[in-house]
PDB file of N, CA and C in Angstrom:
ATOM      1  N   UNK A   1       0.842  -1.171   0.000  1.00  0.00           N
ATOM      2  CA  UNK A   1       0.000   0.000   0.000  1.00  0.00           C
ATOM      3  C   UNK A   1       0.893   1.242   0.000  1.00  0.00           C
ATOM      4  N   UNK A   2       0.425   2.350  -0.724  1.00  0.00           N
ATOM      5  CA  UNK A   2       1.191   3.577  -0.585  1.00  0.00           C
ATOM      6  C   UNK A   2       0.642   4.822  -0.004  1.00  0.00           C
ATOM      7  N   UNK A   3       0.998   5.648   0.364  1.00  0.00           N
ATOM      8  CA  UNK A   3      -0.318   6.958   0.923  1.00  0.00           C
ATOM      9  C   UNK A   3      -0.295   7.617  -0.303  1.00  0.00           C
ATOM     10  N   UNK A   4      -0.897   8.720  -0.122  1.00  0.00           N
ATOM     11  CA  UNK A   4      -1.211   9.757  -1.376  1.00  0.00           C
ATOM     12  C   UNK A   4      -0.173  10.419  -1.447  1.00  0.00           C
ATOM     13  N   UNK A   5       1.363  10.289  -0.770  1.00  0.00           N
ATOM     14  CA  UNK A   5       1.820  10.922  -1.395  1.00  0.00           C
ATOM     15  C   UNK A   5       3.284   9.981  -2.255  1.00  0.00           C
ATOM     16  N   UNK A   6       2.321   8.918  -1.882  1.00  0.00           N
ATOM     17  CA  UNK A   6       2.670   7.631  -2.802  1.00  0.00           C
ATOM     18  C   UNK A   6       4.381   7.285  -2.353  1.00  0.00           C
ATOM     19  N   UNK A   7       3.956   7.333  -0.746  1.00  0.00           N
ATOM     20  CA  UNK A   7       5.175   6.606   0.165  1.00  0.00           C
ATOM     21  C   UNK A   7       4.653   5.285   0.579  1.00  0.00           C
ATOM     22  N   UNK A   8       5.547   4.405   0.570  1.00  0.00           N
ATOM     23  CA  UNK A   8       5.066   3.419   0.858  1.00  0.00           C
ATOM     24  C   UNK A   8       4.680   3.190   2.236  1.00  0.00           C
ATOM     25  N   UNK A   9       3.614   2.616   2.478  1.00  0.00           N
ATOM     26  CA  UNK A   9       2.785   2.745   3.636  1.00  0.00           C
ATOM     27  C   UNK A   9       2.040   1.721   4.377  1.00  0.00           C
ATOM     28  N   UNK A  10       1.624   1.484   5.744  1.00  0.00           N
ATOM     29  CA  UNK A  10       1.574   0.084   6.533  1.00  0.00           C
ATOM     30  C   UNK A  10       0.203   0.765   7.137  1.00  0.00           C
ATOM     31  N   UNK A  11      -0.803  -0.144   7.855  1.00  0.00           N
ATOM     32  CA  UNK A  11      -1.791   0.182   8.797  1.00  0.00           C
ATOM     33  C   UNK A  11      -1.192   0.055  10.350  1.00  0.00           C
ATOM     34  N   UNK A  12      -2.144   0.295  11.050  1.00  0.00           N
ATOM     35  CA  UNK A  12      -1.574   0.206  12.531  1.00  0.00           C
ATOM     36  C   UNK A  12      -1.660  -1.667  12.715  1.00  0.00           C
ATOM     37  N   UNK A  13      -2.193  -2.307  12.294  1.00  0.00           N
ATOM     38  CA  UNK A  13      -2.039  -3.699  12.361  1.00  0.00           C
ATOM     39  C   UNK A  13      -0.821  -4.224  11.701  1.00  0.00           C
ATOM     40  N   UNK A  14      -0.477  -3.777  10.205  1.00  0.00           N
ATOM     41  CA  UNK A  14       0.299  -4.217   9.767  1.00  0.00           C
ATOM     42  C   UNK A  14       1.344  -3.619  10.435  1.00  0.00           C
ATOM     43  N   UNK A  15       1.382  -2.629  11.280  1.00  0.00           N
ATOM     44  CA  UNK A  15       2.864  -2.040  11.804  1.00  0.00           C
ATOM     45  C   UNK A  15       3.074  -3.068  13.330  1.00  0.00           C
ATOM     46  N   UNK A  16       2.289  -3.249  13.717  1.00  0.00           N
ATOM     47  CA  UNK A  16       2.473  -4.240  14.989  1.00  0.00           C
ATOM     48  C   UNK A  16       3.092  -5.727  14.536  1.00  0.00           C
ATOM     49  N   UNK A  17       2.577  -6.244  13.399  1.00  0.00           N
ATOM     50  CA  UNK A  17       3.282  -7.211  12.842  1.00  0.00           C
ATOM     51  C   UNK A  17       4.668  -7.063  12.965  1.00  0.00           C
ATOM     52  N   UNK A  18       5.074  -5.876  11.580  1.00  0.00           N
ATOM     53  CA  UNK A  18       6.186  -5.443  11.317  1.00  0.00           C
ATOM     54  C   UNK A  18       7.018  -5.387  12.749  1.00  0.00           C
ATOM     55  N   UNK A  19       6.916  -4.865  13.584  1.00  0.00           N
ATOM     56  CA  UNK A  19       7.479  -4.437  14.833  1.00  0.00           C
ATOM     57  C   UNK A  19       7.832  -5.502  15.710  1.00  0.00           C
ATOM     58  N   UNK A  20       6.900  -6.685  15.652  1.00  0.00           N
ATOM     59  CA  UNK A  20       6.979  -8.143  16.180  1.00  0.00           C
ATOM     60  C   UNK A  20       7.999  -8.752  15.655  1.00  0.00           C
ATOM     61  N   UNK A  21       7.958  -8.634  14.428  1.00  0.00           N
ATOM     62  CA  UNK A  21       9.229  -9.633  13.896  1.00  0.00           C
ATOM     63  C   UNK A  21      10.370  -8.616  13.345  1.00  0.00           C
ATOM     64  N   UNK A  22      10.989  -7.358  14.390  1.00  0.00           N
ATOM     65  CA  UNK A  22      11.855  -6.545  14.030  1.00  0.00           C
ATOM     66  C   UNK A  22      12.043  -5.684  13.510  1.00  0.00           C
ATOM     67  N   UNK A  23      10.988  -4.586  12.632  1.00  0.00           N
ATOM     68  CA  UNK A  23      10.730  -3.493  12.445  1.00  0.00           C
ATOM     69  C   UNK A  23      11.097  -2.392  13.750  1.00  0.00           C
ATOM     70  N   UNK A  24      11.762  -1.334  13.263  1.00  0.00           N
ATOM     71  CA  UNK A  24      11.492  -0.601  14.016  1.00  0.00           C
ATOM     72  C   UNK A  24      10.485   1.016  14.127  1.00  0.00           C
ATOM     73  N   UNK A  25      10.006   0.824  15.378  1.00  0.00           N
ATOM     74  CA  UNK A  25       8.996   1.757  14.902  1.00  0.00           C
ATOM     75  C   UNK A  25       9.592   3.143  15.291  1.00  0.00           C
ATOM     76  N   UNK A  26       9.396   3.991  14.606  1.00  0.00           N
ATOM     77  CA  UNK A  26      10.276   5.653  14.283  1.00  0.00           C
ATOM     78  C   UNK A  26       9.641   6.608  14.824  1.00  0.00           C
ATOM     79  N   UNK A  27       8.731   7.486  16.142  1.00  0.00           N
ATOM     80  CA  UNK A  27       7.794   8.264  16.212  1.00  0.00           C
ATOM     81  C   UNK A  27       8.900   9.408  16.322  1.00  0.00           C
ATOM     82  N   UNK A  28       8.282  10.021  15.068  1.00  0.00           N
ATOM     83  CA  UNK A  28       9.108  11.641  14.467  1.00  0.00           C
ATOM     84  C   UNK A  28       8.139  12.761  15.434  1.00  0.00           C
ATOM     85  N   UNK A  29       7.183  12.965  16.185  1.00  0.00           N
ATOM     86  CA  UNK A  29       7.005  14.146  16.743  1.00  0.00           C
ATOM     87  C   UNK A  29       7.631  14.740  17.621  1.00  0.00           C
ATOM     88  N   UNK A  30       7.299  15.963  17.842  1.00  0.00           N
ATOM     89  CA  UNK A  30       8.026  16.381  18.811  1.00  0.00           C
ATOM     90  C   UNK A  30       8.119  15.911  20.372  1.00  0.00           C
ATOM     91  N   UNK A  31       8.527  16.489  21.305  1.00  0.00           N
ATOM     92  CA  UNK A  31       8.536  16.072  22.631  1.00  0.00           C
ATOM     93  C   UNK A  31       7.731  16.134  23.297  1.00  0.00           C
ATOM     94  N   UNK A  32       6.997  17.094  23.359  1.00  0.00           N
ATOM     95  CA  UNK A  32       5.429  17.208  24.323  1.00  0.00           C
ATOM     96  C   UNK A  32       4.596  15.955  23.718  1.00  0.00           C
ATOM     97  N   UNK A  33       4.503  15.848  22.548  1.00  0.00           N
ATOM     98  CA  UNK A  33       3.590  14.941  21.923  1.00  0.00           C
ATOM     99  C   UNK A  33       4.031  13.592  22.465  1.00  0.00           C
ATOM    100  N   UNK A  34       5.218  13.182  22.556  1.00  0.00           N
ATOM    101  CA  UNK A  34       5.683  12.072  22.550  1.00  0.00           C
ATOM    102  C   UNK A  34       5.443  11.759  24.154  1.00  0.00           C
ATOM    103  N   UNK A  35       5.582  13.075  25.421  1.00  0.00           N
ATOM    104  CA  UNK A  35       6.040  12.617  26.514  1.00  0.00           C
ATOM    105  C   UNK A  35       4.358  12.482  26.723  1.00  0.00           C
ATOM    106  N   UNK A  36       3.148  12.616  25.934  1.00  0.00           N
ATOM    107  CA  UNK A  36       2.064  12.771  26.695  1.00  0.00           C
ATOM    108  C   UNK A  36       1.158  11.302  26.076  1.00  0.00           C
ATOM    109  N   UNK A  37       2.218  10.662  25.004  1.00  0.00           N
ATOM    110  CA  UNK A  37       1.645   9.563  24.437  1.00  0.00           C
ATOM    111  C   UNK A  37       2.580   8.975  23.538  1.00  0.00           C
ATOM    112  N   UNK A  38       2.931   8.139  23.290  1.00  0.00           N
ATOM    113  CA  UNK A  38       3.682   6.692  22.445  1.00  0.00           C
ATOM    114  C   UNK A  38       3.067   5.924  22.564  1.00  0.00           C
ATOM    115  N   UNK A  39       3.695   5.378  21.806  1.00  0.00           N
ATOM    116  CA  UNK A  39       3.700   3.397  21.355  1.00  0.00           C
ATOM    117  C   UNK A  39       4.745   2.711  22.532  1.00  0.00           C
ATOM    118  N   UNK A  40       4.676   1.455  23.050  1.00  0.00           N
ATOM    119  CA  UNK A  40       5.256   1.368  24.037  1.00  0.00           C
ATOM    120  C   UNK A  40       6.553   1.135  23.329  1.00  0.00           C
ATOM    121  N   UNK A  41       6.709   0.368  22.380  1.00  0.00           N
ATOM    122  CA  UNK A  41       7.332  -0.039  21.314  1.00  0.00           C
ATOM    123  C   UNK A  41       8.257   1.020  20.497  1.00  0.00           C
ATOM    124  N   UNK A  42       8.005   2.123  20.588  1.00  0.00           N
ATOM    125  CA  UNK A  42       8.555   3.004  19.600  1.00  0.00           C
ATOM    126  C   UNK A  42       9.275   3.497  19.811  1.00  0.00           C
ATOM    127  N   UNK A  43      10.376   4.378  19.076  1.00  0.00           N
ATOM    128  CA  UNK A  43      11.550   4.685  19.342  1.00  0.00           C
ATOM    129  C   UNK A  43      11.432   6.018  19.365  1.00  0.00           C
ATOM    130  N   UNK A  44      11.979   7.305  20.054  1.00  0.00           N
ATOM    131  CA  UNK A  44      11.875   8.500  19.764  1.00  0.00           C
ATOM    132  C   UNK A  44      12.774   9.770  19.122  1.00  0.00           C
ATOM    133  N   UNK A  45      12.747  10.848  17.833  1.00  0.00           N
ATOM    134  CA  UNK A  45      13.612  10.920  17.272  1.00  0.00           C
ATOM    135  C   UNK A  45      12.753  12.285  16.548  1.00  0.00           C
ATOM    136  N   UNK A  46      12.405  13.430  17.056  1.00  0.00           N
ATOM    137  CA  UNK A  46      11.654  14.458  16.278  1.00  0.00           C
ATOM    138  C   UNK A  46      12.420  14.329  15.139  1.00  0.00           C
ATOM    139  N   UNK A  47      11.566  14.300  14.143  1.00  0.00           N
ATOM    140  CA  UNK A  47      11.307  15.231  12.823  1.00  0.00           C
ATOM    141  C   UNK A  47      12.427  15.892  12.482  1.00  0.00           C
ATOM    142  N   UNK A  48      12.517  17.168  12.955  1.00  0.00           N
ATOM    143  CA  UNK A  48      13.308  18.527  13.425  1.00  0.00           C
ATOM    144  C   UNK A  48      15.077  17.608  13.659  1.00  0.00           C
ATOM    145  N   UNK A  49      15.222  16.519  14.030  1.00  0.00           N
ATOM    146  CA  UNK A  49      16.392  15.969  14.548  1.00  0.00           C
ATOM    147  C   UNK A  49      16.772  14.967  13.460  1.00  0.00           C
ATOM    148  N   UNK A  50      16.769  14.296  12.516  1.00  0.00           N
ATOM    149  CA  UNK A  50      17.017  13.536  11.771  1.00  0.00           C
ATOM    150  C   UNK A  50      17.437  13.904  10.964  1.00  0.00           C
ATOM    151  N   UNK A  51      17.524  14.632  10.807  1.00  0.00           N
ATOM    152  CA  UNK A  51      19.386  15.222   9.386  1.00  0.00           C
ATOM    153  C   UNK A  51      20.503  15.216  10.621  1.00  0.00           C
ATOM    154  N   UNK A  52      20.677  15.417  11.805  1.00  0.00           N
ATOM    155  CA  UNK A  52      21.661  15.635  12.490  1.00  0.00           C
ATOM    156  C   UNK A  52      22.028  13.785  13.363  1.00  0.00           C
ATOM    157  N   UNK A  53      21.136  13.235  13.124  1.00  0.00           N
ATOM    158  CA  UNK A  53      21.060  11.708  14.053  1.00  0.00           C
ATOM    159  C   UNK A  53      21.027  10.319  13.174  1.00  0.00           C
ATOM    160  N   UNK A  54      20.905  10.884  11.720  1.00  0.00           N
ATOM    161  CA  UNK A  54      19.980   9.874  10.749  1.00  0.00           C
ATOM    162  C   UNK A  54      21.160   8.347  10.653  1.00  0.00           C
ATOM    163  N   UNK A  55      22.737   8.941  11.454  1.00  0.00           N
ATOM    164  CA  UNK A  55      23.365   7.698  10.804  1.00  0.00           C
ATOM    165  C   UNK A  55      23.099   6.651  12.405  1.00  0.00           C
ATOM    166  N   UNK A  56      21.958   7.289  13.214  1.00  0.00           N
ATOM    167  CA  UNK A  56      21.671   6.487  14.124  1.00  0.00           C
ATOM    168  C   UNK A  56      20.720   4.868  14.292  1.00  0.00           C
ATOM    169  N   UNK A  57      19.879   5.737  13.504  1.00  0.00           N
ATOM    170  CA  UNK A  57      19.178   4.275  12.545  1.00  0.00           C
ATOM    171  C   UNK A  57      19.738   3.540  11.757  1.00  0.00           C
ATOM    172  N   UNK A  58      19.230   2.128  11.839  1.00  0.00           N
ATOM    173  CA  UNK A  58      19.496   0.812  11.619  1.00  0.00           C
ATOM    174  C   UNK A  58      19.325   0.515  10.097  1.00  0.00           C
ATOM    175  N   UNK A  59      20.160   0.573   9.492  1.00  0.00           N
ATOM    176  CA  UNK A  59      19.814   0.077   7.655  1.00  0.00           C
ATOM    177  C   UNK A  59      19.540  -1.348   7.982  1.00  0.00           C
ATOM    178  N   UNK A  60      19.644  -2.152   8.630  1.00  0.00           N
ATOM    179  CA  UNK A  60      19.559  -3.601   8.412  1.00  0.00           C
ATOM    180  C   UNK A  60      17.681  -4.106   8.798  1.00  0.00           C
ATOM    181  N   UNK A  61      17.077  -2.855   9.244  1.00  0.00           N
ATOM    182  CA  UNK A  61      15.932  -3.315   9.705  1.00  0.00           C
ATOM    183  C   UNK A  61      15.101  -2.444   9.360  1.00  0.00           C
ATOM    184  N   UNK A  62      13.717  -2.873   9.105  1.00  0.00           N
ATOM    185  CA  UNK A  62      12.849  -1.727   8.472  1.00  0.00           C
ATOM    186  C   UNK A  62      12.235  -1.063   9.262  1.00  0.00           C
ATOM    187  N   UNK A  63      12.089   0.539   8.982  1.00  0.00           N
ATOM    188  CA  UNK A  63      11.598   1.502   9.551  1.00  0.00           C
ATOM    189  C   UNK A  63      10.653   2.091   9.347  1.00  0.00           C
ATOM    190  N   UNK A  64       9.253   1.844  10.284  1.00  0.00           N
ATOM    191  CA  UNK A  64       8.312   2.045  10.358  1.00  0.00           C
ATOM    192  C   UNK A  64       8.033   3.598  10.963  1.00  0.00           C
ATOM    193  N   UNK A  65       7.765   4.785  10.092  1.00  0.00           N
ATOM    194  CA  UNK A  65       7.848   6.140  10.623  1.00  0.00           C
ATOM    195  C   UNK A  65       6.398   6.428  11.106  1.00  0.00           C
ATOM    196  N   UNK A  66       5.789   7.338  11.983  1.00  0.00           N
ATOM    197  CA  UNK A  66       4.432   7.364  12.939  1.00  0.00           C
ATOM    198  C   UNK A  66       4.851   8.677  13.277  1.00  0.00           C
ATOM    199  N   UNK A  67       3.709   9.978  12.874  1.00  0.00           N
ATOM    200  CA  UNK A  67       3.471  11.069  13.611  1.00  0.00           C
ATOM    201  C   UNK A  67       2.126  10.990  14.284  1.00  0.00           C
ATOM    202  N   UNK A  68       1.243  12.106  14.288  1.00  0.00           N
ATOM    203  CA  UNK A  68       0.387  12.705  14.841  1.00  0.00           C
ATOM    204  C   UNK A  68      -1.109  11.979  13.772  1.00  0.00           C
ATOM    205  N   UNK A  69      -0.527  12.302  12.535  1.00  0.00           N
ATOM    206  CA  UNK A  69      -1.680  11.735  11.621  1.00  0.00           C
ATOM    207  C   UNK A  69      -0.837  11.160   9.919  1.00  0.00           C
ATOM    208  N   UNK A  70       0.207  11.378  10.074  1.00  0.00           N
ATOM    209  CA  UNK A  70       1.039  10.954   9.028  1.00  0.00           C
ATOM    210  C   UNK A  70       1.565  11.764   8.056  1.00  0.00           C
ATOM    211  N   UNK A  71       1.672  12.968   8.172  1.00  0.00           N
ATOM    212  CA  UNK A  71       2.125  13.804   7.108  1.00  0.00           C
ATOM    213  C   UNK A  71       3.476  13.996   7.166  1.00  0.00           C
ATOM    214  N   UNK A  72       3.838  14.562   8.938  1.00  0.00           N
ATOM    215  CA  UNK A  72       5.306  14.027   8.893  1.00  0.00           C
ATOM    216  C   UNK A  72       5.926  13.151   8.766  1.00  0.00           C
ATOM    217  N   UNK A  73       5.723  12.129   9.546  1.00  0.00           N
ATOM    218  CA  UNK A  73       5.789  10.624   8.918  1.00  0.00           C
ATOM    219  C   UNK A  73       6.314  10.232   7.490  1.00  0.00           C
ATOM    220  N   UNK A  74       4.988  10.991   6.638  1.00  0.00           N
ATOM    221  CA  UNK A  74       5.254  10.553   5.725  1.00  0.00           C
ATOM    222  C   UNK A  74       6.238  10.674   4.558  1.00  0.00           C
ATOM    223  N   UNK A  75       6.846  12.309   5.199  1.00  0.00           N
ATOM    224  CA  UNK A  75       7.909  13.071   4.951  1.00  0.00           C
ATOM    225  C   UNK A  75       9.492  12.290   5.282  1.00  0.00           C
ATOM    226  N   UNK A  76       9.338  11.832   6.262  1.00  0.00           N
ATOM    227  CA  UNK A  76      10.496  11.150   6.550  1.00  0.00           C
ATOM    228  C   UNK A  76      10.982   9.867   5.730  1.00  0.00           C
ATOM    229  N   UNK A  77       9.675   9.053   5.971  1.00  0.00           N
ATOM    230  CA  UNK A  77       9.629   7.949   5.136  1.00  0.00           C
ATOM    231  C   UNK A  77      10.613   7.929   3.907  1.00  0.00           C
ATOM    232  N   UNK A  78       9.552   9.108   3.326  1.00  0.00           N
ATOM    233  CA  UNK A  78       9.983   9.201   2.075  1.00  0.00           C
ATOM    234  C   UNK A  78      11.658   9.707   1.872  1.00  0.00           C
ATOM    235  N   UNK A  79      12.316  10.665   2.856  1.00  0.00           N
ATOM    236  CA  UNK A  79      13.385  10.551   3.029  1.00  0.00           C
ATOM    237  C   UNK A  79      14.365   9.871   3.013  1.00  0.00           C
ATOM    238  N   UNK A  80      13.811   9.067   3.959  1.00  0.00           N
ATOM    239  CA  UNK A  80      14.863   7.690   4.476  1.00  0.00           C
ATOM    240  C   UNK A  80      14.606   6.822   3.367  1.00  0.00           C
ATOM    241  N   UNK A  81      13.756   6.809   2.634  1.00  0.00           N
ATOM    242  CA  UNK A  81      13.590   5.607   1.622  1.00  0.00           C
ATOM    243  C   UNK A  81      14.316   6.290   0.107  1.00  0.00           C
ATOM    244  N   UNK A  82      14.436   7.344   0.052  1.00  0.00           N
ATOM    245  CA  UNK A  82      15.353   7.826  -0.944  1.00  0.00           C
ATOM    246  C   UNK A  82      17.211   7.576  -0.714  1.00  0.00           C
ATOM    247  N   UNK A  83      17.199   7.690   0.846  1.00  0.00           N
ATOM    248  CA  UNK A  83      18.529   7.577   1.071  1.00  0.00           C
ATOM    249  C   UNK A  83      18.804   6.217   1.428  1.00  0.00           C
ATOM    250  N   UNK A  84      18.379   4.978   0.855  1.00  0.00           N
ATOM    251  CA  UNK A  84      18.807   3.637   1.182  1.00  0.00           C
ATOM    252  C   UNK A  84      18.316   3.179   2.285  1.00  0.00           C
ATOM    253  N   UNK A  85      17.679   3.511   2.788  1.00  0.00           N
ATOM    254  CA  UNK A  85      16.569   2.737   3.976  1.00  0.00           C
ATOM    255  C   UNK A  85      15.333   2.003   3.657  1.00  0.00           C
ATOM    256  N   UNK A  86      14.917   0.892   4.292  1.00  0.00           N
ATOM    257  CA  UNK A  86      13.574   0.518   4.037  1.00  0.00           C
ATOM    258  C   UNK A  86      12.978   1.165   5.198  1.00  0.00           C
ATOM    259  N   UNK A  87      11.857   2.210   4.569  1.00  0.00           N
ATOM    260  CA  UNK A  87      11.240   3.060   5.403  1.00  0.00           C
ATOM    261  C   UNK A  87       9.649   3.259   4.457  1.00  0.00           C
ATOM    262  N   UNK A  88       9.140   2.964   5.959  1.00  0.00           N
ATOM    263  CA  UNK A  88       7.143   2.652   5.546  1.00  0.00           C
ATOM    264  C   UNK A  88       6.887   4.160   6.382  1.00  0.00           C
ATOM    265  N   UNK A  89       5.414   4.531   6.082  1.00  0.00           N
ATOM    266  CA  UNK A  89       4.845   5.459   6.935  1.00  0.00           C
ATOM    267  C   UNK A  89       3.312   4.429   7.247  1.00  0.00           C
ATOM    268  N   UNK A  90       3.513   5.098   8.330  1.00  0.00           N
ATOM    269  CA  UNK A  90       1.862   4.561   9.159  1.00  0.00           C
ATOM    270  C   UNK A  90       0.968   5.416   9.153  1.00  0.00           C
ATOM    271  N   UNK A  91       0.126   5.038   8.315  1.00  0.00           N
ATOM    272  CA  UNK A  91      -1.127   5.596   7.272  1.00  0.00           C
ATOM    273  C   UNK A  91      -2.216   6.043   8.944  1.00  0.00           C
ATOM    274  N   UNK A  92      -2.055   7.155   8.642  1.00  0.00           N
ATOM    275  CA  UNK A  92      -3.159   8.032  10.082  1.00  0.00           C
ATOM    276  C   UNK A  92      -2.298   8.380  11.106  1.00  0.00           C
ATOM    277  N   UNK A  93      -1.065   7.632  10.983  1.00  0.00           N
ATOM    278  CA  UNK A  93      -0.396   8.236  12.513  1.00  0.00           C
ATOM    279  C   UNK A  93      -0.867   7.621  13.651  1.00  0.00           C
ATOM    280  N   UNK A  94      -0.641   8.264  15.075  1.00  0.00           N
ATOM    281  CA  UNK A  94      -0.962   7.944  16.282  1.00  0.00           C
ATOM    282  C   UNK A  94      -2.677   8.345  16.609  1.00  0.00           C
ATOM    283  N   UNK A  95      -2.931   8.615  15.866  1.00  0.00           N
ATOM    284  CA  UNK A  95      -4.543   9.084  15.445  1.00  0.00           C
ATOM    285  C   UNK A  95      -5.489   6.748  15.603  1.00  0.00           C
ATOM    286  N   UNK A  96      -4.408   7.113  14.024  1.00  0.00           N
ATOM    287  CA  UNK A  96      -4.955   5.312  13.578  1.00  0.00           C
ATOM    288  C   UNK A  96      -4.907   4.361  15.021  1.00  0.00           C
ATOM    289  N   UNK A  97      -3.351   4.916  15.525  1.00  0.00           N
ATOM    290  CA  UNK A  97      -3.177   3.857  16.172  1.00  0.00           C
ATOM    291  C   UNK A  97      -3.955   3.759  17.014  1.00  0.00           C
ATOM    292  N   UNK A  98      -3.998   4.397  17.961  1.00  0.00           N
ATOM    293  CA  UNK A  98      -5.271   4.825  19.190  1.00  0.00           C
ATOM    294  C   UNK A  98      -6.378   4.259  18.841  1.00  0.00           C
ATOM    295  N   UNK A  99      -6.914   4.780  17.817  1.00  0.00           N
ATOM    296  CA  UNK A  99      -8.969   4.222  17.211  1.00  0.00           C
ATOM    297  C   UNK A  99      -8.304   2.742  17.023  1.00  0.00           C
ATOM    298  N   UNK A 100      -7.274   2.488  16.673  1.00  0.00           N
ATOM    299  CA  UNK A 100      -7.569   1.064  16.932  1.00  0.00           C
ATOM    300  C   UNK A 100      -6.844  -0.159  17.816  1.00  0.00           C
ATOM    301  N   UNK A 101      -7.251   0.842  18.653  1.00  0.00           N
ATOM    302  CA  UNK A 101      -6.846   0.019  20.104  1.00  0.00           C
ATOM    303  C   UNK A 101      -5.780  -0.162  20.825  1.00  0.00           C
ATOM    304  N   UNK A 102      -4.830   0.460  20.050  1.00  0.00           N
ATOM    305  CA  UNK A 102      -3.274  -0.504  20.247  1.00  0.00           C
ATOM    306  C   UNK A 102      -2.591   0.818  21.665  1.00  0.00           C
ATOM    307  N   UNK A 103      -1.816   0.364  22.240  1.00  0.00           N
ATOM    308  CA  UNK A 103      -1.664   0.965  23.559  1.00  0.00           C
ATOM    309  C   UNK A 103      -1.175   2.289  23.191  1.00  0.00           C
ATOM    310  N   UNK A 104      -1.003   3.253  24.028  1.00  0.00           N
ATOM    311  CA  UNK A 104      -0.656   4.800  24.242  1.00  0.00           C
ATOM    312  C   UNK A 104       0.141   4.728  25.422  1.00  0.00           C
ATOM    313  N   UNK A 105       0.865   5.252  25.846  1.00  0.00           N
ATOM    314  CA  UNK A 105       1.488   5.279  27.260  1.00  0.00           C
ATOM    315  C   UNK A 105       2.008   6.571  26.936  1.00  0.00           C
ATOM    316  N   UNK A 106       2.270   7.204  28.172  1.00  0.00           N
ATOM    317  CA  UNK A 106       2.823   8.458  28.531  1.00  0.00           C
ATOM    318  C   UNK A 106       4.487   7.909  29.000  1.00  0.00           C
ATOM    319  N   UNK A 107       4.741   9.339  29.425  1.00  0.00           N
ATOM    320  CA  UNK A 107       6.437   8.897  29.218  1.00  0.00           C
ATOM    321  C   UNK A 107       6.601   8.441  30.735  1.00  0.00           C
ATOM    322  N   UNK A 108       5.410   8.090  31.615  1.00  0.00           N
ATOM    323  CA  UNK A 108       5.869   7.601  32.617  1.00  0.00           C
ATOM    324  C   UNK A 108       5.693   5.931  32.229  1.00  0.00           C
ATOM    325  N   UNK A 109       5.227   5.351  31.561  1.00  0.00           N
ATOM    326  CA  UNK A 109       4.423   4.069  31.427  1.00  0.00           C
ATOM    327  C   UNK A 109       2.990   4.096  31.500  1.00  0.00           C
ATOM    328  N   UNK A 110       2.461   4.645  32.234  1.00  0.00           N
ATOM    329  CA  UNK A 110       0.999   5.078  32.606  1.00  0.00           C
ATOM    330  C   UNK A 110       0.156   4.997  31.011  1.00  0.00           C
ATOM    331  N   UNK A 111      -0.917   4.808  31.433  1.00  0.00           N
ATOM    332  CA  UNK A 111      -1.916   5.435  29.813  1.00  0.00           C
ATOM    333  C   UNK A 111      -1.892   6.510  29.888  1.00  0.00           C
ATOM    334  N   UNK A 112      -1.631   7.161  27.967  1.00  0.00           N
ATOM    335  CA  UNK A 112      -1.178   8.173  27.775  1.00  0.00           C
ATOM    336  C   UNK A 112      -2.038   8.674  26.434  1.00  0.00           C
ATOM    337  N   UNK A 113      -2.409   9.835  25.997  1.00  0.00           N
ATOM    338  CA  UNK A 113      -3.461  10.473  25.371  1.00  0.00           C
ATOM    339  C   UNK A 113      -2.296  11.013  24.245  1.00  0.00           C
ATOM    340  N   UNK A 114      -2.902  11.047  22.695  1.00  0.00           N
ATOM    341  CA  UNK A 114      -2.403  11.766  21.511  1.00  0.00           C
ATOM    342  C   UNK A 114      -3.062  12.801  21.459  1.00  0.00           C
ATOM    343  N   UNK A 115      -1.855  13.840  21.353  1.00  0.00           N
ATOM    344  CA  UNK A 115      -2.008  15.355  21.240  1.00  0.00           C
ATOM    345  C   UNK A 115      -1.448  16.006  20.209  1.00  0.00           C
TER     346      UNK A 115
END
């Protein structure tokens, strides 16, 4: 599947797969967003920071990118997938993920709300 801006692209199911068997998941927002909700699973890395960090990520494993609703996301994606990465975006973001069920935590562990 691709989004509209014809990055290649995963659902929140297919990203839990992905993530199970070694995907890593990429949440590009900023810090308030991140400390008031994640994926328990996900790795953290604004947007804003990935030209300065990018040789921090893993070429050997695919990278599953997740904002707010996917636009940044999908920006990155498409980045990292120009520069030799396998890099998906998650179609809705932390929006998708939430409506469909999959956990939120705050940056204490606690349940945590997308903002």
């Amino acid at each position: 599947m691709h989004d509209d801006e014809g990055v290649p692209a995963v659902s929140p199911g297919e990203a839990v797969e992905l993530v199970r068997t070694g995907a890593l998941l990429l949440d590009v927002r900023e810090d308030h967003e991140w400390v008031a909700g994640h994926s328990p699973e996900a790795t953290h890395l604004p947007m804003s920071r990935i030209a300065e960090r990018v040789a921090e990520l893993p070429r050997d494993r695919t990278i599953v990118c997740v904002c707010h609703v996917g636009g940044r996301s999908a920006a990155v994606a498409a980045a990292l997938s120009d520069a030799g990465w396998q890099a998906l975006n998650l179609t809705g973001g932390m929006e998708a993920w939430a409506a469909a069920g999959l956990p939120v935590v705050d940056d204490s562990g606690r349940p945590g709300t997308v903002v």
